[in-house]
Protein backbone atom coordinates (compact mmCIF):
# COMPACT_ATOMS: atom_id res chain seq x y z
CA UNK A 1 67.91 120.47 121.45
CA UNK A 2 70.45 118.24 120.17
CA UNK A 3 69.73 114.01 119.77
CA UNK A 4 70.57 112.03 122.98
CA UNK A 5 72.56 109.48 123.18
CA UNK A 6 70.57 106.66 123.34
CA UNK A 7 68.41 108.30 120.93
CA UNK A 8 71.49 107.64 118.56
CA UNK A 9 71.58 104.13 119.83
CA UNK A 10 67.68 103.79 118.96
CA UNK A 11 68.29 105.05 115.08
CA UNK A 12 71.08 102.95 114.48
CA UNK A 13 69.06 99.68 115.93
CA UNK A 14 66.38 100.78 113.39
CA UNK A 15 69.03 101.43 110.59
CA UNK A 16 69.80 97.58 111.06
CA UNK A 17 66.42 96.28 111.54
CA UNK A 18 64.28 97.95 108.39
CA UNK A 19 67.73 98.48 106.04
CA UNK A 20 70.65 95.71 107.13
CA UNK A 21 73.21 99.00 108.03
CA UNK A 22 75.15 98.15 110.58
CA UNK A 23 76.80 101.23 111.95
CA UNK A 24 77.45 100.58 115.53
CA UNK A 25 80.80 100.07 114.98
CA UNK A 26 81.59 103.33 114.24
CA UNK A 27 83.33 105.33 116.24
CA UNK A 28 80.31 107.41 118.66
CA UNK A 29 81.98 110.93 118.61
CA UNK A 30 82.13 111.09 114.97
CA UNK A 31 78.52 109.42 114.81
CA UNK A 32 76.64 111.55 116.74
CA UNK A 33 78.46 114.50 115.67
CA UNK A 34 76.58 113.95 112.26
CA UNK A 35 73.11 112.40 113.56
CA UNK A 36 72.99 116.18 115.18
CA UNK A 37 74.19 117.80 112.52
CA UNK A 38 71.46 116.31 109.93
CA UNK A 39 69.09 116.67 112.82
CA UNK A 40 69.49 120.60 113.43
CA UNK A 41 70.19 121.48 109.53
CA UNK A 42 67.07 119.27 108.20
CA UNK A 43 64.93 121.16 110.63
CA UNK A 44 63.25 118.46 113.14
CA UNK A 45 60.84 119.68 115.37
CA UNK A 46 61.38 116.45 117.36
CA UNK A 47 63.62 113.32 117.23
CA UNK A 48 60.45 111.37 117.20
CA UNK A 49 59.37 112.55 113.51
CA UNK A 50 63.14 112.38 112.78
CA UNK A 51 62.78 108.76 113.27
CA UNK A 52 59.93 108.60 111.65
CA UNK A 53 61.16 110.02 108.65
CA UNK A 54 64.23 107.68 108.67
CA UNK A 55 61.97 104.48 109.07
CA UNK A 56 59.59 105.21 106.58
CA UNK A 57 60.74 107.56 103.88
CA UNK A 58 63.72 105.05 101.88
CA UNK A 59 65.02 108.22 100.37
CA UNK A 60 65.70 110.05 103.20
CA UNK A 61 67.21 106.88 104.43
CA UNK A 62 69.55 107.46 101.78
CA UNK A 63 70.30 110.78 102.90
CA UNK A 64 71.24 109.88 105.81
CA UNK A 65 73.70 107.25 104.65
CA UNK A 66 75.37 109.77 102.57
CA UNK A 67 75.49 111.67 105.72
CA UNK A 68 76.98 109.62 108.02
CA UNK A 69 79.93 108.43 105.51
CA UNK A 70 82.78 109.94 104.97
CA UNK A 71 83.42 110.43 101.27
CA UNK A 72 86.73 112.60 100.98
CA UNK A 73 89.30 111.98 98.54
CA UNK A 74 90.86 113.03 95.36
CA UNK A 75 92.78 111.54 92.94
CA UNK A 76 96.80 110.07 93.69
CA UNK A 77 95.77 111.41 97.23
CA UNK A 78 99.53 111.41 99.07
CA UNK A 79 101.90 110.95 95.75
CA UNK A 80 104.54 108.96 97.75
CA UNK A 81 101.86 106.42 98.27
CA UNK A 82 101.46 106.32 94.64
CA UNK A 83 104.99 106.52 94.05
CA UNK A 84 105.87 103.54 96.18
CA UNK A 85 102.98 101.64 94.47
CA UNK A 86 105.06 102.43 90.72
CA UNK A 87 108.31 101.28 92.17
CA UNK A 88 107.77 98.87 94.91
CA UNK A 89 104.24 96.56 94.24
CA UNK A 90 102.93 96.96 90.78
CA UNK A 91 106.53 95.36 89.28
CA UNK A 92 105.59 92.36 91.69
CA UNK A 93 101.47 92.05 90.38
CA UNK A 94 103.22 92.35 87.38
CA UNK A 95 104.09 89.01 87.59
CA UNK A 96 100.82 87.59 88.07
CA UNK A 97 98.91 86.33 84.71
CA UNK A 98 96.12 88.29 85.83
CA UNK A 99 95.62 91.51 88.56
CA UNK A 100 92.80 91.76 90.82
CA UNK A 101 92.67 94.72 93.17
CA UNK A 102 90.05 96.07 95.81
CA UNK A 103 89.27 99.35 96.32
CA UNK A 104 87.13 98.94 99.53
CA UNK A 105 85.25 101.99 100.44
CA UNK A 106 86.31 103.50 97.23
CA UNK A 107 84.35 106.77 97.88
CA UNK A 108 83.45 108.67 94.52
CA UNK A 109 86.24 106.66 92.80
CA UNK A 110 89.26 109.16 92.76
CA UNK A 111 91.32 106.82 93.56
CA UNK A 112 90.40 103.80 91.77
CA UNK A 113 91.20 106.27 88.68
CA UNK A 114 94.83 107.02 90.11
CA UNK A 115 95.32 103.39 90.33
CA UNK A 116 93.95 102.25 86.67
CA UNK A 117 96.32 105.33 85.31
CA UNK A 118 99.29 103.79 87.03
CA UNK A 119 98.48 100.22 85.76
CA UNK A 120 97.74 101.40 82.12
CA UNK A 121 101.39 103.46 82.62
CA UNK A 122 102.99 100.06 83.31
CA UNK A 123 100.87 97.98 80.49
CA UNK A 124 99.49 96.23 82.69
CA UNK A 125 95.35 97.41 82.48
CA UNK A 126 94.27 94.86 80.15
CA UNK A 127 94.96 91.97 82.44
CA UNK A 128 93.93 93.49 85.45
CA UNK A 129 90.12 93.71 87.03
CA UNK A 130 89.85 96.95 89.68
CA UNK A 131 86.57 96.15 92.07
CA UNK A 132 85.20 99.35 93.92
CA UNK A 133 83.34 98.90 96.34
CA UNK A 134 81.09 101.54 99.10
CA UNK A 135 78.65 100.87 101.68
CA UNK A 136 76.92 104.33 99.96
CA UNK A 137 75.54 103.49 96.55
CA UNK A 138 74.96 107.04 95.49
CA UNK A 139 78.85 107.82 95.83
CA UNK A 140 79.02 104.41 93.66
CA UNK A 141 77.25 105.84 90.92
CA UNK A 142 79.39 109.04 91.19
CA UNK A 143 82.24 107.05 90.96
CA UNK A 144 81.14 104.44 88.01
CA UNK A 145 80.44 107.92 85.99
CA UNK A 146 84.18 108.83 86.07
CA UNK A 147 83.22 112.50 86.05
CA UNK A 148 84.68 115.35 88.51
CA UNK A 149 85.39 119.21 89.00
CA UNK A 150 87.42 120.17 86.24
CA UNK A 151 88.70 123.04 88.92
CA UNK A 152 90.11 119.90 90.86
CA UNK A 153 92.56 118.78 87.91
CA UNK A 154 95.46 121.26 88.45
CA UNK A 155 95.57 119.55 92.09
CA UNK A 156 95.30 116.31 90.20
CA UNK A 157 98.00 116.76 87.83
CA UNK A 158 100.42 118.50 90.89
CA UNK A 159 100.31 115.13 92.54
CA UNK A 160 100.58 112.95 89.58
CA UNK A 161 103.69 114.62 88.47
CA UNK A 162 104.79 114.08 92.07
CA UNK A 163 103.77 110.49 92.05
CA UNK A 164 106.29 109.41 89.21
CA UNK A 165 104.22 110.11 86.48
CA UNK A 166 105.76 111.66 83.00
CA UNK A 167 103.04 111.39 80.85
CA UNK A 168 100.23 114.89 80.42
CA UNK A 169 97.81 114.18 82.62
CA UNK A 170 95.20 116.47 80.66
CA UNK A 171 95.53 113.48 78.27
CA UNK A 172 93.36 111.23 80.69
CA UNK A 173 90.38 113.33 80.85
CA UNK A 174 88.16 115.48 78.30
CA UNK A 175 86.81 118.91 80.06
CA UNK A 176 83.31 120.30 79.55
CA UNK A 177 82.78 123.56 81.16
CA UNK A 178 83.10 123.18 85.00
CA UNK A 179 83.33 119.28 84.69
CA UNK A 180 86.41 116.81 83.69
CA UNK A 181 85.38 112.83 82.17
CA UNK A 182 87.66 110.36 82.27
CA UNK A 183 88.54 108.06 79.37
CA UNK A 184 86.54 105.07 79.53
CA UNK A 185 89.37 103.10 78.68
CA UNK A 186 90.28 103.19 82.44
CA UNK A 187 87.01 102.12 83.54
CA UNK A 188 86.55 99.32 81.47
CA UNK A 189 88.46 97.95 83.71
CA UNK A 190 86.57 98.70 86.73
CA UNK A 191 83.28 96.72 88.51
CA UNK A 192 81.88 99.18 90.57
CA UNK A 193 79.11 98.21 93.72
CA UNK A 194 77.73 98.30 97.03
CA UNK A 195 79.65 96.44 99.57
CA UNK A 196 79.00 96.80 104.12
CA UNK A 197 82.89 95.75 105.12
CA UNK A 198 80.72 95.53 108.14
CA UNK A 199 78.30 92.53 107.65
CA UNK A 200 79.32 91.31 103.88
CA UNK A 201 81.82 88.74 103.05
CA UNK A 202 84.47 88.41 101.23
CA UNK A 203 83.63 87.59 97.58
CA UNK A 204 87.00 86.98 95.68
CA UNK A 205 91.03 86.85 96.01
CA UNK A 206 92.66 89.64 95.78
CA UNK A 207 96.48 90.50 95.06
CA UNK A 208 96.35 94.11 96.33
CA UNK A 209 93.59 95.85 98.94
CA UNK A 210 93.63 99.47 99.45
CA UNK A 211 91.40 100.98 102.09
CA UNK A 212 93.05 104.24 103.15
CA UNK A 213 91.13 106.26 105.71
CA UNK A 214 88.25 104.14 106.72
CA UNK A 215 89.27 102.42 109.78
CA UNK A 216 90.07 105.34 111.91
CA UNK A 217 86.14 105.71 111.87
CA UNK A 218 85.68 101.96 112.97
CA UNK A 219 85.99 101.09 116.65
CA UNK A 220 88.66 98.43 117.62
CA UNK A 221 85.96 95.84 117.63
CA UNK A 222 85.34 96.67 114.22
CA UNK A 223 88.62 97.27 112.91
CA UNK A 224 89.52 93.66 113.74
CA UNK A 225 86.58 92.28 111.97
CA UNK A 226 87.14 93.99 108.93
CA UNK A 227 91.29 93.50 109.10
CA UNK A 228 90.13 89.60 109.17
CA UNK A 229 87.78 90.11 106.11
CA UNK A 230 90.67 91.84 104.28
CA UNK A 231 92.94 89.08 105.32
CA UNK A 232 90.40 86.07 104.06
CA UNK A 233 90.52 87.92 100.85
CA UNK A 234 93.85 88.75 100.07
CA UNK A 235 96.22 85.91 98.18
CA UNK A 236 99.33 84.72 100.23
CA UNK A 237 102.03 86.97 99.60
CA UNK A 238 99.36 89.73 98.65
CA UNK A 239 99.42 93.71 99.79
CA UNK A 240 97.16 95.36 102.01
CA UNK A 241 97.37 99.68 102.17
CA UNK A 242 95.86 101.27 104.46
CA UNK A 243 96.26 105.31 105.82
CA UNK A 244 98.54 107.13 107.56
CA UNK A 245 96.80 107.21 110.55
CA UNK A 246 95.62 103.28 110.46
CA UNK A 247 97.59 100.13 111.42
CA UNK A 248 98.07 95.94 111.70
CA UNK A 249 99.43 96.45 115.10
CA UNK A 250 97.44 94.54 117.76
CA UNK A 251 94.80 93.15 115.42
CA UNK A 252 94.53 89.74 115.46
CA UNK A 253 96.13 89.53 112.02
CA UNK A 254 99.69 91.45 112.49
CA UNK A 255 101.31 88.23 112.53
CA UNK A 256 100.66 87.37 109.25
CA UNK A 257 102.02 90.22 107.28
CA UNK A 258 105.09 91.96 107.25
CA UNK A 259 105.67 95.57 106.24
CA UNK A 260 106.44 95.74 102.20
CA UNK A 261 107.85 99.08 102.16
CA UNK A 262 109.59 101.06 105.37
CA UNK A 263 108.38 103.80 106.09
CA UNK A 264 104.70 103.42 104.28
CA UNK A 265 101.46 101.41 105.22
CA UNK A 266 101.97 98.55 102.68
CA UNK A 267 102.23 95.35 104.15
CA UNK A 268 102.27 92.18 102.52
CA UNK A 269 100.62 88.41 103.52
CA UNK A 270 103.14 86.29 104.69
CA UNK A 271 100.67 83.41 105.69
């Protein structure tokens, strides 16, 4: 029998109230679609010890974070995004004496890799600081390892090429077996932790935010609060990217940025 729906309202008051996770902003489809899912495969005789197990066992907890996040990504994920980023935006943080950039809900870091690799391409690495940040800390310590599939890297190196990029990409990484590290001269550069763009603040000033693909699992409520977080941390004249599927457009900030780059969802702070 699958979980109710105010049984799923019930877990996520207790997710707040014993562990601060506030996912009731989240869109309910996609929500309960995974509360079931975890329910049937984990093999719950009854939603009650479900519960139980949520409230009282802190790794299971953790589980079920995992579980309810989305963590899918790979590395210079849609190349003409990265592409615009070589030509149109990093020339401008060039300027800056120093680049700080937010990854927020950086999943297991593929992408915070892509951008370090196009920053160290333009010499611009060792003045720049790259924050990633996830509400799920065990995807956090994926991602501060540097470490995927090595049978992921062809893919990788496809969309680098495609991206602009001239260098060999092989020369990035050092494969063992089944697995491919990264050098850590990339992540040197990187401060890797948790971070609910829920219920935490802002907590510096950024000249670039990318959050691709986490909104469209926000309701509008939600969206809005976490478009205003993005713009209280975000320098004037500043760029926010977010997905394909994701936009400013009747969120309380669209007036105060303008698109950077037609056609792609880069816009920068006017205000």
């Amino acid at each position: 029998m699958p979980v109710h729906d105010e049984e799923v309202d019930l877990l996520l008051n207790d997710l707040i109230d014993h562990y601060g996770y506030d996912f009731t902003g989240y869109t309910e489809a996609s929500l309960k679609r995974r509360v079931n899912r975890l329910f049937i495969v984990d093999g719950f005789p009854s939603f009650a010890e479900f519960r139980f197990r949520v409230i009282h066992d802190a790794d299971y907890f953790r589980h079920l974070v995992e579980e309810l996040t989305v963590n899918v990504t790979e590395m210079l994920r849609d190349p003409l995004f990265y592409k615009t980023l070589r030509e149109e935006v990093i020339p401008v943080l060039a300027t800056y004496p120093f680049i700080r950039i937010w990854h927020a809900g950086c999943s297991t870091g593929e992408e915070v890799y892509s951008m370090a690799i196009l920053l160290k391409e333009a010499g611009l690495l060792h003045k720049s600081r790259l924050y990633a940040t996830d509400i799920n800390p065990k995807v956090i310590e994926k991602a501060r390892k540097g470490i995927f599939p090595a049978n992921q890297m062809r893919k990788y190196s496809e969309n680098y090429i495609q991206s602009g990029g001239t260098n060999d990409f092989s020369s990035y990484y050092i494969s063992n077996y089944n697995l491919a590290k990264f050098d850590v001269a990339l992540s040197r550069q990187m401060i890797f932790a948790t971070h609910n763009l829920v219920s935490d603040s802002s907590f510096n000033e950024f000249q670039l935010i990318i959050c691709r693909n986490t909104l469209i699992y926000f309701d509008k409520e939600l969206q809005s609060k976490v478009l205003q977080l993005f713009d209280n941390s975000l320098e004037t004249l500043g760029f926010l990217a977010l997905g394909t599927r994701e936009s400013l457009k009747f969120s309380p900030v669209d007036s105060k940025f303008k698109f950077a780059v037609p056609g792609q969802k880069i816009w920068r702070k006017m205000s």
